[in-house]
C-alpha atoms as a PDB file:
ATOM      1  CA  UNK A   1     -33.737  77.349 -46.310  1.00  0.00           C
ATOM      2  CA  UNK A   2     -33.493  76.337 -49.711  1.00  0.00           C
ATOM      3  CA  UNK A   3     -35.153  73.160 -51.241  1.00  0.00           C
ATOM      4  CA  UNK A   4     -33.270  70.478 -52.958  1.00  0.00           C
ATOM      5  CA  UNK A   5     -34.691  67.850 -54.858  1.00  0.00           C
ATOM      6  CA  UNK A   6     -34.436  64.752 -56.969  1.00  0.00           C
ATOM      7  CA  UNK A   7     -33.727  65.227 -60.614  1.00  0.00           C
ATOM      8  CA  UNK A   8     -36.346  62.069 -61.109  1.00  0.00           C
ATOM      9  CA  UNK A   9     -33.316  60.231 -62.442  1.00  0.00           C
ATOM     10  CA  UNK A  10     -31.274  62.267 -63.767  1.00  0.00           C
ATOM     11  CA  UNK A  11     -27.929  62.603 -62.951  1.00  0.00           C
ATOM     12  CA  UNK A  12     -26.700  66.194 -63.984  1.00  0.00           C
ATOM     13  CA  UNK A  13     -23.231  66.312 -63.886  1.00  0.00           C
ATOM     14  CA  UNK A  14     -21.123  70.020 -64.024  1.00  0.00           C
ATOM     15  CA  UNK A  15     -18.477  70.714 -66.053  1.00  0.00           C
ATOM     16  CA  UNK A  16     -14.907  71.644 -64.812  1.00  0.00           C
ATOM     17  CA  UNK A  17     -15.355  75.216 -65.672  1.00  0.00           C
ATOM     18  CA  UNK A  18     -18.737  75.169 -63.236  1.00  0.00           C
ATOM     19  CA  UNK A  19     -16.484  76.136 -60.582  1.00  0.00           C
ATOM     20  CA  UNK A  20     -14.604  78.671 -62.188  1.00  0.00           C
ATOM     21  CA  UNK A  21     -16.066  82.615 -61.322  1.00  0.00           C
ATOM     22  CA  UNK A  22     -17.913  83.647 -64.821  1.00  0.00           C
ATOM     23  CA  UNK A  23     -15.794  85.320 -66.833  1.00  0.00           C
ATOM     24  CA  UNK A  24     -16.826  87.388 -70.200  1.00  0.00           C
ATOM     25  CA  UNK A  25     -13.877  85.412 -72.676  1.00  0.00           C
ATOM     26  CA  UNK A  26     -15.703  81.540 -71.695  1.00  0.00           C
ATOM     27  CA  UNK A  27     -18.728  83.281 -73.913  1.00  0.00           C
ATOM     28  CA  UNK A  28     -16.884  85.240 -76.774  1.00  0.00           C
ATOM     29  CA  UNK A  29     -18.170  83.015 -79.436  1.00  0.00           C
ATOM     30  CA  UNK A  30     -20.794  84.722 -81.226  1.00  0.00           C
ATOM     31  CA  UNK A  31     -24.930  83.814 -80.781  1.00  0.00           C
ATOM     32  CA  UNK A  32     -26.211  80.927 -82.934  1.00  0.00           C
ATOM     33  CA  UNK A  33     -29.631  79.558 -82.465  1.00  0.00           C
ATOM     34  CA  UNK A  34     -27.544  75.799 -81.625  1.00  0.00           C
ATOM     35  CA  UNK A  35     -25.766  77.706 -79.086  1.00  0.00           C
ATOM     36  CA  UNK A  36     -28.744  79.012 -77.441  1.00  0.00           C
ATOM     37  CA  UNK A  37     -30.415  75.286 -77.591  1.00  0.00           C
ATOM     38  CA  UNK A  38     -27.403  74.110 -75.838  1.00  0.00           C
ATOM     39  CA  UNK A  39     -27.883  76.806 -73.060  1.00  0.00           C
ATOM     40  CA  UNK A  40     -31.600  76.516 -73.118  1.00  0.00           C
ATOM     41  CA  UNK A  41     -31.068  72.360 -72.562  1.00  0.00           C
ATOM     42  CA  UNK A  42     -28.330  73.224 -69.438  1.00  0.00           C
ATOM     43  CA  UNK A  43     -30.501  75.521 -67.808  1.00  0.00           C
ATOM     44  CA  UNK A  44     -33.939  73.724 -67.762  1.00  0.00           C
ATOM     45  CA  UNK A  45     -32.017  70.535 -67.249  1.00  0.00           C
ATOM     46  CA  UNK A  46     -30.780  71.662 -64.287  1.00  0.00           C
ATOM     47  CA  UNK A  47     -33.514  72.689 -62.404  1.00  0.00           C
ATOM     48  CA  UNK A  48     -35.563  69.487 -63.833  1.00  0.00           C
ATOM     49  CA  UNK A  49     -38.206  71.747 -66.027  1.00  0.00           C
ATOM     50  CA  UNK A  50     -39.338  73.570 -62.976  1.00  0.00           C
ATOM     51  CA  UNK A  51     -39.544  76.922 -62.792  1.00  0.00           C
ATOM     52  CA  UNK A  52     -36.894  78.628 -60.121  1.00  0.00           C
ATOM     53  CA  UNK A  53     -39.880  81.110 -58.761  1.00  0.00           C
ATOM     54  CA  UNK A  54     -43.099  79.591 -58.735  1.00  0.00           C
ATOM     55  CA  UNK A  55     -42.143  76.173 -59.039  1.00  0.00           C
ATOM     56  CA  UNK A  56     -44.422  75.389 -62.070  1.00  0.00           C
ATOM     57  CA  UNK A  57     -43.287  71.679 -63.868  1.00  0.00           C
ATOM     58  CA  UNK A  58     -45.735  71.603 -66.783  1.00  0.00           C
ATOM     59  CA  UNK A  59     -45.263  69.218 -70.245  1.00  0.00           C
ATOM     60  CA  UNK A  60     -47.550  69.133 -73.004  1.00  0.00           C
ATOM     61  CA  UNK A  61     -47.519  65.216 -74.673  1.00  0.00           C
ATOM     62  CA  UNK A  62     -44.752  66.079 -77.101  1.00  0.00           C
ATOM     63  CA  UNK A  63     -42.708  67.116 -74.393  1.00  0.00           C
ATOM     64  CA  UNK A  64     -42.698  70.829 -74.378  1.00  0.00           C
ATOM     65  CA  UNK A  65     -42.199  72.501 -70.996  1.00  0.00           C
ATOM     66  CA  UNK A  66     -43.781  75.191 -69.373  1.00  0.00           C
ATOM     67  CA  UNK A  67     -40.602  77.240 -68.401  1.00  0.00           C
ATOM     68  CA  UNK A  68     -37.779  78.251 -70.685  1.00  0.00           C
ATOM     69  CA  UNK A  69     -33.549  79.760 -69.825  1.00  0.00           C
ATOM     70  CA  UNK A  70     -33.221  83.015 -68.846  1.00  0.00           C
ATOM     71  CA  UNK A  71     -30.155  85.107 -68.651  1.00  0.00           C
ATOM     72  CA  UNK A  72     -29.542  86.681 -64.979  1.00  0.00           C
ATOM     73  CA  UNK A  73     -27.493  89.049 -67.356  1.00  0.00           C
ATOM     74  CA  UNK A  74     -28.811  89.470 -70.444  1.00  0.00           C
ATOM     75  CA  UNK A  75     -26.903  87.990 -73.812  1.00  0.00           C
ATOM     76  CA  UNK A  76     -26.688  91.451 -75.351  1.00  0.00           C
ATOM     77  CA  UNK A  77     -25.037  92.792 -72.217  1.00  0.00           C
ATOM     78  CA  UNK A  78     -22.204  89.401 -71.287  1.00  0.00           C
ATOM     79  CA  UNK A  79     -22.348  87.299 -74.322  1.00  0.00           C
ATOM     80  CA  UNK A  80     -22.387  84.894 -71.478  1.00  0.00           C
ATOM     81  CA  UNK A  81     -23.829  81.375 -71.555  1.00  0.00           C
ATOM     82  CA  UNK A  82     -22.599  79.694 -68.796  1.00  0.00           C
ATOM     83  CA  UNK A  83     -25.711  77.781 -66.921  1.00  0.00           C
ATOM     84  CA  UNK A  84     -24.761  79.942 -63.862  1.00  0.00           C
ATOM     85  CA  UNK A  85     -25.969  83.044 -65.558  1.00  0.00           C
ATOM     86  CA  UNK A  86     -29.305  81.081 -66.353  1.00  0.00           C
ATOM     87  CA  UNK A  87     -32.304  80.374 -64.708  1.00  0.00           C
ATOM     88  CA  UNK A  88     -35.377  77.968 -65.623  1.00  0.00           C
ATOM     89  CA  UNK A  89     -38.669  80.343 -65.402  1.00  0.00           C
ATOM     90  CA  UNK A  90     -41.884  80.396 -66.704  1.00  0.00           C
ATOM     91  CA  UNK A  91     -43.232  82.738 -69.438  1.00  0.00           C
ATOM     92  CA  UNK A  92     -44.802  85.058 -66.280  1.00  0.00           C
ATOM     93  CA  UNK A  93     -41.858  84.933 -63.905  1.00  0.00           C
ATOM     94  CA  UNK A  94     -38.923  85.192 -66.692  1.00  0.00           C
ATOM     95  CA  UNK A  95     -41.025  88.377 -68.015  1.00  0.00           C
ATOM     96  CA  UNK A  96     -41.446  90.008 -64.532  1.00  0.00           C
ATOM     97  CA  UNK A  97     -37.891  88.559 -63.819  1.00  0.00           C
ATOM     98  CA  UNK A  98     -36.492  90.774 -67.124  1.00  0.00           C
ATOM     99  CA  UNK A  99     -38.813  94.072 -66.480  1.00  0.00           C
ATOM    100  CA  UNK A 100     -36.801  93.740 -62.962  1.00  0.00           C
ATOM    101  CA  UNK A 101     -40.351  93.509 -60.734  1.00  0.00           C
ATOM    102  CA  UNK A 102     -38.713  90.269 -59.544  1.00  0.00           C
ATOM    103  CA  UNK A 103     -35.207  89.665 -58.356  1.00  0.00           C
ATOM    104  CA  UNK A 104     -33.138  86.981 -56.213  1.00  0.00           C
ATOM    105  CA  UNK A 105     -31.295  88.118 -52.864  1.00  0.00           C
ATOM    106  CA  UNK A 106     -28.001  86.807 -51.923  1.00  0.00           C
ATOM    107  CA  UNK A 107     -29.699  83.796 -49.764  1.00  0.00           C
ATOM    108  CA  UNK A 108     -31.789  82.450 -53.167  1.00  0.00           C
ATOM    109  CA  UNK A 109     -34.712  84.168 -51.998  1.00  0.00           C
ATOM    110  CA  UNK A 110     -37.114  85.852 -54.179  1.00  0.00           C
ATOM    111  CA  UNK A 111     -37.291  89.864 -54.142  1.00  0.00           C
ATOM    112  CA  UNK A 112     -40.736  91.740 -54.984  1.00  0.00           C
ATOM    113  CA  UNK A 113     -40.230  95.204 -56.379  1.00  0.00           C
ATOM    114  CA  UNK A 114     -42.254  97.771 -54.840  1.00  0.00           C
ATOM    115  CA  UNK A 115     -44.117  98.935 -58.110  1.00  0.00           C
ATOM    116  CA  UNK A 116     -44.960  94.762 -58.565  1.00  0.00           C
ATOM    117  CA  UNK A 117     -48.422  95.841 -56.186  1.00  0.00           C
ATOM    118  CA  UNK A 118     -49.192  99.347 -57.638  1.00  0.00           C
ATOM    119  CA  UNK A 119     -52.177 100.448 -59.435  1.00  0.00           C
ATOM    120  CA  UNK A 120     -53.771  99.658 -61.823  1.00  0.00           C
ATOM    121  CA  UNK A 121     -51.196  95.948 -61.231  1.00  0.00           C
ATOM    122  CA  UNK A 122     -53.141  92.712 -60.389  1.00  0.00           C
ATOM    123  CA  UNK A 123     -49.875  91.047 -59.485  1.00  0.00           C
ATOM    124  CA  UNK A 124     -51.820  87.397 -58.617  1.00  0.00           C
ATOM    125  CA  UNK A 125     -49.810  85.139 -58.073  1.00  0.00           C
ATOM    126  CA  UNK A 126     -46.535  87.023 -58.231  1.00  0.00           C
ATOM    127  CA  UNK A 127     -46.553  89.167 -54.999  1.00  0.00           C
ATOM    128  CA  UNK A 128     -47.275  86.272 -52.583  1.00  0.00           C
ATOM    129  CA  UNK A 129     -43.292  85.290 -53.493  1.00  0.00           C
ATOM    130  CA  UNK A 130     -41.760  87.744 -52.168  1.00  0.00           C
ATOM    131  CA  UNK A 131     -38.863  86.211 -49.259  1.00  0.00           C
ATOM    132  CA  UNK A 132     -39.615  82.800 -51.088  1.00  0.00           C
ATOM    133  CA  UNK A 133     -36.488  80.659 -51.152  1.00  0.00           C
ATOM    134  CA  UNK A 134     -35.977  79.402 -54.805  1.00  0.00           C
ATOM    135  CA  UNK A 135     -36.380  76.279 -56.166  1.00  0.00           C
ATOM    136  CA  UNK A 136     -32.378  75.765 -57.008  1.00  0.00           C
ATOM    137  CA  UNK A 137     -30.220  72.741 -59.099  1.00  0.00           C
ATOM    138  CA  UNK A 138     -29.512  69.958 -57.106  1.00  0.00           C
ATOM    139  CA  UNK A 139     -25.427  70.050 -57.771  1.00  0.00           C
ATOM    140  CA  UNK A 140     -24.311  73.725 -55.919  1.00  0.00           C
ATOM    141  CA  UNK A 141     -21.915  74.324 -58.606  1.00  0.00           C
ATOM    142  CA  UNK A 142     -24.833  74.954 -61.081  1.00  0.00           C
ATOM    143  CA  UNK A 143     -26.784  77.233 -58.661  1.00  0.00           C
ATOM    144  CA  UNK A 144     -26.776  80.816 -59.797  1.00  0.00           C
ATOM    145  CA  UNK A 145     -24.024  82.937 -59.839  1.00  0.00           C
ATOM    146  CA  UNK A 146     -24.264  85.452 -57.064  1.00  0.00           C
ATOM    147  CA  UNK A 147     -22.278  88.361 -59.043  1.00  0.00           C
ATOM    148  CA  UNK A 148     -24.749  87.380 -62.125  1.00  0.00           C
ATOM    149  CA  UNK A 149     -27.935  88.210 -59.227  1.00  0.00           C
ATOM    150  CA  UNK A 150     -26.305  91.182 -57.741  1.00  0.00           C
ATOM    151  CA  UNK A 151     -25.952  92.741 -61.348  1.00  0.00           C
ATOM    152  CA  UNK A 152     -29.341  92.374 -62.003  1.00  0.00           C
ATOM    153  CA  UNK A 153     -30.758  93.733 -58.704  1.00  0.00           C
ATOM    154  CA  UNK A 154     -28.407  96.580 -59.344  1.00  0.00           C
ATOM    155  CA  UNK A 155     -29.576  97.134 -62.892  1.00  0.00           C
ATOM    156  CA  UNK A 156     -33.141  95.925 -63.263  1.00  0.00           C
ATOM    157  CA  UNK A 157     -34.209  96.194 -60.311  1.00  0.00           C
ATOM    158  CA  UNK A 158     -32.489  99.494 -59.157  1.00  0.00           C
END
């Protein structure tokens, strides 16, 4: 089952190309820090500053959130900005997510590598995941792209 929820508000609304498979020419334009802001703000938008694994929604009083965008397929590898190929995670889950001791099945469920548990690893909180559905954008055009998640289990997580 996954969990839908209310954006508080907000109404995020996709663009035309949201529906459109990723493709590597919609991201040819080369990395600029405004660029990145504009992903960052799609991606956390999206799943309304709450992070896609543990669910953490944190601000400080200026407004600063707790989880930040993270390529499913790294910019150095697609160029590839498209929200699809991003997902709102905390500092802990997006670094476990990139290291490839977390991953996301085909259902939106959260995967647990094998080596997450091994000594000398504490994982805490991490482990308990593990066939969790993720916390996913309200509009299904802006959920993750599954070719995005099936590259990464391929490649991160082997």
């Amino acid at each position: 089952m996954v969990e839908r929820r209310s954006t508080g508000g907000t109404t995020l609304r996709s663009s035309p190309r949201a529906s459109r498979p990723l493709k590597k020419e919609d991201a040819d334009a080369p990395y600029t820090p405004a660029r990145y802001q504009g992903f960052r703000r799609a991606v956390v938008s999206a799943y309304d500053h709450r992070c896609a694994f543990c669910g953490i929604r944190m601000f400080t009083s200026d407004g600063h959130t707790v989880v930040e965008a993270a390529h499913i397929i790294p910019w150095a590898v697609a160029h590839n900005d498209d929200p699809r190929n991003g997902l709102a995670l905390c500092r802990l889950c997006h670094w476990a997510f990139d290291e490839g001791l977390l991953g996301v099945s085909a259902a939106y469920t959260l995967l647990a590598a094998a080596q997450l548990s091994l000594a000398p690893n504490l994982p805490g909180h991490l482990a308990p995941l593990q066939g969790r559905a993720i916390f996913l954008p309200v509009e299904e055009p802006l959920h993750p792209d599954l070719a995005a998640l099936a590259w990464h289990r391929r490649k991160r997580m082997g």
